[in-house]
Protein backbone atom coordinates (compact mmCIF):
# COMPACT_ATOMS: atom_id res chain seq x y z
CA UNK A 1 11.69 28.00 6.68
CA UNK A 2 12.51 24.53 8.12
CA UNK A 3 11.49 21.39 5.69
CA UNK A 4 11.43 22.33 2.48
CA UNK A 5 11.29 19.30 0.17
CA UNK A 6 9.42 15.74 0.84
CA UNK A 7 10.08 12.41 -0.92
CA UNK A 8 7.14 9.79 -0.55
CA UNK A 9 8.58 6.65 -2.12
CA UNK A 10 6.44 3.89 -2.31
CA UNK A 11 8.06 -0.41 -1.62
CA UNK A 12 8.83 -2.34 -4.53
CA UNK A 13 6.61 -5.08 -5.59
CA UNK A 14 5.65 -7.88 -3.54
CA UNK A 15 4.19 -11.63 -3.69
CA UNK A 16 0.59 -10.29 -2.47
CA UNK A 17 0.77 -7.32 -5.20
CA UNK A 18 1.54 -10.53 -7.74
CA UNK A 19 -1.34 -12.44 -6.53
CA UNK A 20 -3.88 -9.38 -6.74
CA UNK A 21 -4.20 -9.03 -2.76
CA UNK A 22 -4.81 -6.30 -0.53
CA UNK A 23 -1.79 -6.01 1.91
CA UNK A 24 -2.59 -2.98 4.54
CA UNK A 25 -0.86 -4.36 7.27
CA UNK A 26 -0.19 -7.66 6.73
CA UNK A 27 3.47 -8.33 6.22
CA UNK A 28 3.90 -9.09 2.79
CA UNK A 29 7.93 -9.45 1.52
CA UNK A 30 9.22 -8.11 -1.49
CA UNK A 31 9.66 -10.58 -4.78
CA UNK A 32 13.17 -10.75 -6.93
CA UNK A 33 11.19 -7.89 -8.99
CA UNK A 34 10.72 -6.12 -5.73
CA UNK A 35 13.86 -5.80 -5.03
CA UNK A 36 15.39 -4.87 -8.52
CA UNK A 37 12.85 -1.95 -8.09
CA UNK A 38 14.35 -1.13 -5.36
CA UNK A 39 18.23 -1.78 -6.13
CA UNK A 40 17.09 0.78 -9.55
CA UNK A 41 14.82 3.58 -7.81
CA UNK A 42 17.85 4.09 -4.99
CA UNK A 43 20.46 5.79 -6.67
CA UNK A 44 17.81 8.18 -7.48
CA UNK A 45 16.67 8.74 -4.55
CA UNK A 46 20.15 9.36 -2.83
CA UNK A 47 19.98 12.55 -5.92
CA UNK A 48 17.87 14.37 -3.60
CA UNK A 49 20.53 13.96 -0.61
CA UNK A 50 18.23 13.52 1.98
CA UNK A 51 19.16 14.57 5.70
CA UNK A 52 16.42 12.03 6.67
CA UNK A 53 15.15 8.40 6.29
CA UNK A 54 12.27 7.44 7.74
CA UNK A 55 10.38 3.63 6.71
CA UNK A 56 7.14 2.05 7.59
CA UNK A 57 8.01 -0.62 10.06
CA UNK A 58 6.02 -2.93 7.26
CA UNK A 59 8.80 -5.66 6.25
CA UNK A 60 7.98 -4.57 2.14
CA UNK A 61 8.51 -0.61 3.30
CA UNK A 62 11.70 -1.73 5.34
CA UNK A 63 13.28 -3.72 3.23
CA UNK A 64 13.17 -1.26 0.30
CA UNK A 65 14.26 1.66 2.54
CA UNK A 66 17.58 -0.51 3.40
CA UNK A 67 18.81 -0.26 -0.27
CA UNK A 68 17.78 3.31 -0.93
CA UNK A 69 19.38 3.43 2.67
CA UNK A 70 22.97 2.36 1.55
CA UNK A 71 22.75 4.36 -1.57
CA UNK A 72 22.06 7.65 0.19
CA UNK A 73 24.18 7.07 3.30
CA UNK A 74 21.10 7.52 5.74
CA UNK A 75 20.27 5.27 8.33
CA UNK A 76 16.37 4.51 8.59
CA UNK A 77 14.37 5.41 11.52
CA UNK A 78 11.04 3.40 11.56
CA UNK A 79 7.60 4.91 12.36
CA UNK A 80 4.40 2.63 12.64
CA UNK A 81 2.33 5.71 11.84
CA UNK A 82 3.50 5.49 7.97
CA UNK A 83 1.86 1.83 7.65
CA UNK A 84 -0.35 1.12 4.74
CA UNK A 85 -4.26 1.82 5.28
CA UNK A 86 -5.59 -1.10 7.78
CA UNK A 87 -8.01 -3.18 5.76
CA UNK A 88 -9.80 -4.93 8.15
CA UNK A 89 -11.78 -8.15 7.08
CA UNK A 90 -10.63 -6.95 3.45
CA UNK A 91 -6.73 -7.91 4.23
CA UNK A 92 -5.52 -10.63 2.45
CA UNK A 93 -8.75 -10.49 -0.15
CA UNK A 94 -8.75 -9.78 -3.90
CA UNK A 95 -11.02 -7.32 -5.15
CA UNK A 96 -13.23 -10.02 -6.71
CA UNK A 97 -13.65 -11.63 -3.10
CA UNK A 98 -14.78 -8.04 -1.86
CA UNK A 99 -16.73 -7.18 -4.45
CA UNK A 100 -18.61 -10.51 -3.67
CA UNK A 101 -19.05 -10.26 -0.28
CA UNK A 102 -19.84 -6.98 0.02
CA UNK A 103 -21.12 -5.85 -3.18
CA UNK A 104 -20.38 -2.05 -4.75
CA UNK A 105 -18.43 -1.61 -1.44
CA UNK A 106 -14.93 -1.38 -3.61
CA UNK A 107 -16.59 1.54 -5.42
CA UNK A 108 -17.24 3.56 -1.78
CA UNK A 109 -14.08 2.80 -0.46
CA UNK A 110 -12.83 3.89 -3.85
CA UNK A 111 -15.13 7.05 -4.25
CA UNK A 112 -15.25 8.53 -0.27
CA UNK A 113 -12.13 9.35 1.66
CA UNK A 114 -14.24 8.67 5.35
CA UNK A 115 -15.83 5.37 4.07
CA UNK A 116 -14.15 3.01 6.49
CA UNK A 117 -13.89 -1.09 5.63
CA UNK A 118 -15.29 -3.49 8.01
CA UNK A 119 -13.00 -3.21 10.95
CA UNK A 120 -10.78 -1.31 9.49
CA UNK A 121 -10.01 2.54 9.11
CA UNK A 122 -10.72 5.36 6.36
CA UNK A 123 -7.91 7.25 4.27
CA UNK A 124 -9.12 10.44 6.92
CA UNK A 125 -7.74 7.95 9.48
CA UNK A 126 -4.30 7.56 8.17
CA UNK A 127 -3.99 10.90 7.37
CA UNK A 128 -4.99 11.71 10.78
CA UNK A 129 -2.30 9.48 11.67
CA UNK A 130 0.50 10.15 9.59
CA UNK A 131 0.42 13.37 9.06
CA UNK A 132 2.23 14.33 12.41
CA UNK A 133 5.32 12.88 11.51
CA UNK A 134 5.75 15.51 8.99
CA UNK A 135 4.90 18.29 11.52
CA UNK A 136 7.50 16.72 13.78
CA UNK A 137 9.69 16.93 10.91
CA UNK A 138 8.92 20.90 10.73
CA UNK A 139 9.88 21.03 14.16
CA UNK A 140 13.01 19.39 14.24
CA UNK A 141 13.95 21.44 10.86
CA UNK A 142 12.91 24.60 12.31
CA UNK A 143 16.25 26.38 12.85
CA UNK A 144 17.65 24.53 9.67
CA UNK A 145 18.31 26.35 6.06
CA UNK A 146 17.22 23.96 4.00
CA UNK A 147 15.40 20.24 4.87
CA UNK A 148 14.75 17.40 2.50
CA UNK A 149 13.19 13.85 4.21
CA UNK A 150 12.24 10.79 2.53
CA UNK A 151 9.15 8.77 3.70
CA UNK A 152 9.18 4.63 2.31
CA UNK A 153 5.82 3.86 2.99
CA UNK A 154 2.76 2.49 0.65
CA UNK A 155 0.24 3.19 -1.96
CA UNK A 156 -2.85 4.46 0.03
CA UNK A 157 -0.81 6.31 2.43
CA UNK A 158 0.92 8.35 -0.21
CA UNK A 159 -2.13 9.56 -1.83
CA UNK A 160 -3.77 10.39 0.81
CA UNK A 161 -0.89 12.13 2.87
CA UNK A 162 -0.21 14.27 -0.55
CA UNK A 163 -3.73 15.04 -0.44
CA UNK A 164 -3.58 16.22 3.19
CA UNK A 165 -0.06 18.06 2.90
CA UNK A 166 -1.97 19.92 -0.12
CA UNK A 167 -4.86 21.05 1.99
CA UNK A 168 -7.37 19.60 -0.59
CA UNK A 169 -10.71 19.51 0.33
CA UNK A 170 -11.54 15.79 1.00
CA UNK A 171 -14.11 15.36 -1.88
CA UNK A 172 -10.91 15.89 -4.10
CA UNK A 173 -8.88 13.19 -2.25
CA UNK A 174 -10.47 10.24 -4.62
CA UNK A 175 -8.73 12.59 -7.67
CA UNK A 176 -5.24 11.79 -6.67
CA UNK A 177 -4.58 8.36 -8.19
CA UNK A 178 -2.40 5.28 -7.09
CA UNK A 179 1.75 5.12 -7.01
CA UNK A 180 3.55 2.06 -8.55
CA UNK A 181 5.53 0.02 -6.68
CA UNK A 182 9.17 2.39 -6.08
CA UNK A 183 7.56 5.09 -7.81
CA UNK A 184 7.64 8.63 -5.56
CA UNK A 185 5.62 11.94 -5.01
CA UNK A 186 7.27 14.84 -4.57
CA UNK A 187 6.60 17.94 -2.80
CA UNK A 188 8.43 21.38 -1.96
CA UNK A 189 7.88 24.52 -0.53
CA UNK A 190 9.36 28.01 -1.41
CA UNK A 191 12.00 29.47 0.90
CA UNK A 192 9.33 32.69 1.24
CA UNK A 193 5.72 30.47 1.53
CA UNK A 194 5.03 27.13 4.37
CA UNK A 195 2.63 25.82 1.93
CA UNK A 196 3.67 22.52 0.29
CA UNK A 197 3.50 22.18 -3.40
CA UNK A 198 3.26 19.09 -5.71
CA UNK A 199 6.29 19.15 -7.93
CA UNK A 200 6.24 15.10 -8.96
CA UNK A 201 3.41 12.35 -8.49
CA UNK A 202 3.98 8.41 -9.32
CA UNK A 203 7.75 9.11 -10.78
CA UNK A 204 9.93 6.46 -11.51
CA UNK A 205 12.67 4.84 -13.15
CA UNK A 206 10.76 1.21 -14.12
């Protein structure tokens, strides 16, 4: 067995998430509340003694991964491929500005994992994407006892990469709900079995 336990820890909350917007990859910054999240979610974190760190390159991903960062003792690697679902013509709109310009479209984004926003990509997309880092993970684990990483990334990402890890069928993806801001998912796997299991979802300490 190689990686056994995963830590998907979403940034605190910042000035777009105050103002109702959708970030994907705009670079948003984390607000005073933001970053008291982040100062109380860290010494939990550093509980699980990870052997890795590894942020979103997103300034709100980055900046909360350098305080759980000096808690735990880890420094962060950075990996574009754990950046927030791109949003396309949606980023930077609130939902009511969506919902008006492209009417019930919030609903099939919402509803249908593969339903892609205008010039942007699907949650199959960033799983697609993502989901290799783990598998690197696995392979740089392999001749290790024991493994535990944690991933600072965002919202979207998180629920779909736990829905990918899991294996479930896509038309279950839409079941998995949304993380608060420096809340975390959780997910191990038995010394004897490779398959991941969900052991926390949308935990936190705020």
């Amino acid at each position: 067995m190689s990686l056994q336990r995963l830590v998907l820890l979403r940034h605190g909350q910042t000035d777009y998430n105050v103002a109702g917007r959708m970030q994907g990859h705009l670079d948003s910054v984390l607000t005073e509340t933001g970053l008291a999240q982040a100062a109380a979610v860290a010494p939990e974190i550093a509980r699980f003694a990870p052997d890795r760190l590894i942020s979103s390159d997103l300034r709100r991903a980055v900046d909360t991964a350098d305080i759980v960062g000096a808690a735990s003792g880890q420094p962060i690697k950075l990996d574009a491929r754990l950046r927030e679902t791109h949003l396309g013509e949606w980023q930077g709109c609130s939902v009511a500005e969506i919902e008006q310009a492209w009417p019930g479209a919030i609903a099939a984004w919402r509803s249908d994992p593969a339903w892609t926003p205008p010039g942007g990509e699907s949650r199959i997309d960033v799983v697609r994407r993502s989901q290799p880092v783990v598998d690197e993970l696995d392979e740089e684990f392999a001749t290790a006892r024991d493994g535990t990483v944690v991933l600072v990334a965002h919202g979207g990402l998180i629920a779909g990469l736990v829905s990918g890890l899991l294996a479930l069928p896509t038309s279950a993806w839409p079941s998995i709900g949304g993380i608060g801001n420096c809340h975390w998912a959780a997910l191990a796997r038995r010394t004897d079995h490779p398959r991941w299991r969900l052991v926390g979802y949308n935990v936190g300490t705020w």
